[in-house]
Each structure stands twice: as structure tokens, then as C-alpha cells.
Protein backbone atom coordinates (compact mmCIF):
# COMPACT_ATOMS: atom_id res chain seq x y z
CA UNK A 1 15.92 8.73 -18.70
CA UNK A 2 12.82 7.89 -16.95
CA UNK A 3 10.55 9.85 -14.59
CA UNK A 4 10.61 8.45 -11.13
CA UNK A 5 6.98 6.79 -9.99
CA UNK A 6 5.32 6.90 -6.63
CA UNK A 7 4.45 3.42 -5.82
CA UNK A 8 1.71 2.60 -3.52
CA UNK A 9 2.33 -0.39 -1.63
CA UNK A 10 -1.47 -1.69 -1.44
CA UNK A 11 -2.96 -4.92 0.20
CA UNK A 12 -5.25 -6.10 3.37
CA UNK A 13 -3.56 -5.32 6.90
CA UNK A 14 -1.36 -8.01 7.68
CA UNK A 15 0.11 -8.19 4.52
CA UNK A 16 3.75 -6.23 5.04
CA UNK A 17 3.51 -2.72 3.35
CA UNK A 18 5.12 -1.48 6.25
CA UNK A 19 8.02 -3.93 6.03
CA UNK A 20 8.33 -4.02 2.30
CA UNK A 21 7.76 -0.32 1.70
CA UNK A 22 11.18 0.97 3.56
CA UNK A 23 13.20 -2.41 1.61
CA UNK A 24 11.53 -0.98 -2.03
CA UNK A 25 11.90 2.32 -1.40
CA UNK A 26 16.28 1.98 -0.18
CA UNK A 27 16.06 -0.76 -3.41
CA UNK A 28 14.83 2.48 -6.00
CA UNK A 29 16.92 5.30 -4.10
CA UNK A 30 13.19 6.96 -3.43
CA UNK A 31 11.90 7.98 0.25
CA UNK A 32 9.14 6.37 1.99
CA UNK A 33 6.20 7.44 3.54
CA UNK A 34 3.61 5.25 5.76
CA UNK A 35 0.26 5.47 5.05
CA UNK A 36 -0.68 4.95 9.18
CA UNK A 37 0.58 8.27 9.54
CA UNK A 38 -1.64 10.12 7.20
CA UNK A 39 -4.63 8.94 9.58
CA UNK A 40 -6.45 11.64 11.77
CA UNK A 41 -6.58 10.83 15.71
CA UNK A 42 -10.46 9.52 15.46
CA UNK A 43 -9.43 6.79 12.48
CA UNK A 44 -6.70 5.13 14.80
CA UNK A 45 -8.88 5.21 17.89
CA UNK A 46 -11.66 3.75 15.81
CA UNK A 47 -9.79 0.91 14.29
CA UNK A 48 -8.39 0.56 17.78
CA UNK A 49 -11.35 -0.25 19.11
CA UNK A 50 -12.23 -2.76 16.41
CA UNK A 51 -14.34 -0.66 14.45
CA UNK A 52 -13.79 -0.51 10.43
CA UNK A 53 -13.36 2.48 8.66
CA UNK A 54 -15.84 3.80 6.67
CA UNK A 55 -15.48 6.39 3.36
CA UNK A 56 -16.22 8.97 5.03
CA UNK A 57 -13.22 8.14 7.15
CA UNK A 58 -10.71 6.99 4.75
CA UNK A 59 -11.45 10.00 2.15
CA UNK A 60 -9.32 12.85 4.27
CA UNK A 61 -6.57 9.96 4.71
CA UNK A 62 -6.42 8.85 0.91
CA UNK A 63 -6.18 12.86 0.23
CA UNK A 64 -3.21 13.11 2.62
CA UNK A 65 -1.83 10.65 0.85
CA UNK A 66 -2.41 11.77 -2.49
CA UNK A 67 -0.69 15.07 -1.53
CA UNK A 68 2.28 13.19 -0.43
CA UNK A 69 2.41 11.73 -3.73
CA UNK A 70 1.75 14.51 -5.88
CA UNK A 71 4.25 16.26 -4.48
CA UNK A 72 7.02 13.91 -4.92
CA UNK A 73 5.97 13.52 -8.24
CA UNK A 74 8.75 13.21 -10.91
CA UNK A 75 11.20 12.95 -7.96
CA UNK A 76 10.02 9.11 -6.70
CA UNK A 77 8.56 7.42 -3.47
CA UNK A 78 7.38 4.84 -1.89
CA UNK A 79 4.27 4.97 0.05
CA UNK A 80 1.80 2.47 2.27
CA UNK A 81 -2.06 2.59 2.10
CA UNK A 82 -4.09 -0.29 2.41
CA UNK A 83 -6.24 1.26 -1.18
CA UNK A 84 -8.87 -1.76 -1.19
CA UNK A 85 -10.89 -0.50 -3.44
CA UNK A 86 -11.43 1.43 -7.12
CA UNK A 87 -12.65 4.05 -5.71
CA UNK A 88 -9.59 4.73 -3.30
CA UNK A 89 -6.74 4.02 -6.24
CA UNK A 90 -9.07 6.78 -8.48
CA UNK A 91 -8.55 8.99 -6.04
CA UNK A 92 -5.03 8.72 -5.26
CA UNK A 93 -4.82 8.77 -9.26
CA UNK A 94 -7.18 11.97 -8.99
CA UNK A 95 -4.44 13.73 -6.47
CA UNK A 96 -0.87 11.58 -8.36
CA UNK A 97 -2.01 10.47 -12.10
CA UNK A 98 1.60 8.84 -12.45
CA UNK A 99 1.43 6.29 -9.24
CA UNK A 100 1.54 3.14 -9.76
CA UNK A 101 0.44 0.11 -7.39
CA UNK A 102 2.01 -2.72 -6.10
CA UNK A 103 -0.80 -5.49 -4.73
CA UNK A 104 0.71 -7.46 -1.60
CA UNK A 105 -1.51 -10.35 -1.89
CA UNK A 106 -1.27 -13.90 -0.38
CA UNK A 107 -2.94 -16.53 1.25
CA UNK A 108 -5.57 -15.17 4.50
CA UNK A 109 -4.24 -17.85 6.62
CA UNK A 110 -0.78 -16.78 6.12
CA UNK A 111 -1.40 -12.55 6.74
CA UNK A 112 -3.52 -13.71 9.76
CA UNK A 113 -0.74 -15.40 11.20
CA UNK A 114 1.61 -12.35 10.69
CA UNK A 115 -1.26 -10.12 12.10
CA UNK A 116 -1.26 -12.35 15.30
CA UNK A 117 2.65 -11.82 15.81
CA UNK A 118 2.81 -7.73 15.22
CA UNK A 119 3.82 -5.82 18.37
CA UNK A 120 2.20 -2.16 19.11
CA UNK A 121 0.08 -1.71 15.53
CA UNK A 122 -3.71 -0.37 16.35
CA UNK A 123 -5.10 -2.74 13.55
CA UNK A 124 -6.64 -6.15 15.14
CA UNK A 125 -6.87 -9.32 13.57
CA UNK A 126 -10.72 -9.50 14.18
CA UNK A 127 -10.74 -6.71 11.39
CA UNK A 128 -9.05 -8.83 8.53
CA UNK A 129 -12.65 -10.13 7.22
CA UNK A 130 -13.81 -6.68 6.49
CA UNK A 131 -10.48 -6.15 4.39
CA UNK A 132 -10.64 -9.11 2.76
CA UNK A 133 -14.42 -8.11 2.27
CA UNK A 134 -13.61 -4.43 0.81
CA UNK A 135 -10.68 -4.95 -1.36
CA UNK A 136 -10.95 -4.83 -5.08
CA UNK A 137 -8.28 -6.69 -6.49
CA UNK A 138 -6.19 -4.15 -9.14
CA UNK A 139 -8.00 -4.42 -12.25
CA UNK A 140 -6.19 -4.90 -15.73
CA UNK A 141 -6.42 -0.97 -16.55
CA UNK A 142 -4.86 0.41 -13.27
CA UNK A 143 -0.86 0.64 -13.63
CA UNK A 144 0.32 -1.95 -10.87
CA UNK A 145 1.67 -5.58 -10.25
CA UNK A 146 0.63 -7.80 -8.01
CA UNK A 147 3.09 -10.00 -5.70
CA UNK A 148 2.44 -12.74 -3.68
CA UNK A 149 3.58 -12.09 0.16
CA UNK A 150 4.80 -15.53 0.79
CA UNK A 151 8.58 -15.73 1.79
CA UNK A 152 11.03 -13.87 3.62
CA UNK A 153 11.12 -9.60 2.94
CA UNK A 154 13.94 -9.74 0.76
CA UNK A 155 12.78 -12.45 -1.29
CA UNK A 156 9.19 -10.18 -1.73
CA UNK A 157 10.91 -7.49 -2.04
CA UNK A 158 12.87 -8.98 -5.02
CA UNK A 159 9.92 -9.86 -6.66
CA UNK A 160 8.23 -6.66 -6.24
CA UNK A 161 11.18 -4.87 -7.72
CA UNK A 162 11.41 -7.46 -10.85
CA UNK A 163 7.33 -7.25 -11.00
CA UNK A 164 7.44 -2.96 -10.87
CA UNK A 165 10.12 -3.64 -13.73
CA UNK A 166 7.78 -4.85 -15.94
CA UNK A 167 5.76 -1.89 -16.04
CA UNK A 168 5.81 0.29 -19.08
CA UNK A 169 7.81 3.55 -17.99
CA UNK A 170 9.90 2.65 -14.94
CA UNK A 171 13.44 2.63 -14.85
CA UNK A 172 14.69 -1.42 -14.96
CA UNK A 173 16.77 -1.45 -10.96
């Protein structure tokens, strides 16, 4: 029998973590978390305002996170964060050393256009460049898949779950 992972769901806004997170997580029987709600007061209102984050910001956030995860460690769970770049994965690794990432990538055109349609989320889509700007694609030595966002939920969701499948330790769904 396997241990249970905590999988990140990673990418640039825009890209669905909140929509494929919940789908993964009922998929592996594991609860989900989203990463938006680990964010003080000040990070919302300054991404409201069109502002990016900067480390200093994000660091308290990736630490909330990396609770979360550490404590459902060995039990399983699913849980958003945007993790752009090295730095932010090492320190979710720092907090939960057995997470593993799964990259939502896919064409900027495409996430823009989903951006443009979501109702009531603080992120705007004038903000997109400095994702696309920060984020550090997972490199070959950080435990993750990547999966391409085009497609309905299910169908990413199906490829996410076949993708995670291939990773060295996780129970096959």
C-alpha cells in the first residue's frame, strides 16, 4: 500500500486550479484546500488593485500552505497555489517533503480568455504577464507532471490523474 501525496495544483492564474483541484481531489478520495484562502487581507487587496505580489508577500502564504500540507501528510490532499517559481516549490518541499506538483500549463491566449470570463475572483487579467514572467516551469528533479489545460475539466482532469499515475510512489486510480 502506498502513502497518500499532497498534490499541489500549480500554474499562472487563469489556468483552472480552482476547478481542477475539487475534480482531482473527489477523483483520489483526498480533501481539497484552495490556496486563495491561505492569503492574508493585504495580499487580496493588493492583487485587487492590480498590484503583483512580491516575496515578501507570498512567503507567509506559501507557509500556510505548507502547514496545510504537512499536516495532511500520509493521509492525502489536494491543494491550489499558483508556486511559479523554485524557490516557492522548495519551500512548500521545506514545510511537506512528500508533495508532489501538478503544472496546469497551456497556451496564454487560451488562460487569458478564461481569465476574461471568471465572475467575483480578485486576480485581473492585466496581471497574467507578470505570471507568465515569474513562473519557473517544474524542472526535471522536482516530483510533478505537467498537463496541458486545453479541453473541458473532466477531460484535464483525466489527464492529470493518468499523468500523477506515472509518478514513482502514488497509488495507480
Amino acid at each position: 500500500m502506498h502513502t497518500p501525496h499532497v498534490v499541489v495544483v500549480m500554474g499562472v492564474a487563469g489556468t483552472g486550479k480552482t476547478t481542477i483541484g475539487p475534480l482531482l481531489a473527489a477523483r483520489l478520495g483526498v480533501p481539497y484546500a484552495e490556496g486563495d484562502d491561505f492569503h492574508p487581507p493585504a495580499n487580496i487587496a493588493k492583487m485587487s488593485a492590480g498590484h503583483p505580489l512580491d516575496d515578501a508577500d507570498r512567503w507567509p502564504w506559501l507557509d500556510a500552505i505548507g502547514s496545510w500540507a504537512h499536516g495532511r501528510e500520509g493521509l492525502g490532499g489536494v491543494v491550489s497555489s499558483s508556486a511559479l517559481k523554485r524557490s516557492y516549490r522548495d519551500r512548500l518541499r521545506a514545510a511537506a517533503p512528500g508533495i508532489v506538483f501538478l503544472h496546469l500549463t497551456g497556451d496564454r491566449r487560451l488562460i487569458e480568455d478564461r481569465m476574461s470570463h471568471r465572475q467575483g475572483h480578485f486576480m485581473p487579467t492585466a496581471l497574467l504577464d507578470s505570471q507568465f514572467a515569474t513562473l519557473q516551469p517544474l524542472a526535471a528533479d522536482e516530483p510533478g507532471v505537467a498537463v496541458d489545460v486545453s479541453g473541458t475539466p473532466e477531460e484535464i482532469t483525466a489527464r492529470a490523474v493518468r499523468a500523477l499515475d506515472t509518478l514513482p510512489g502514488l497509488t495507480p486510480r
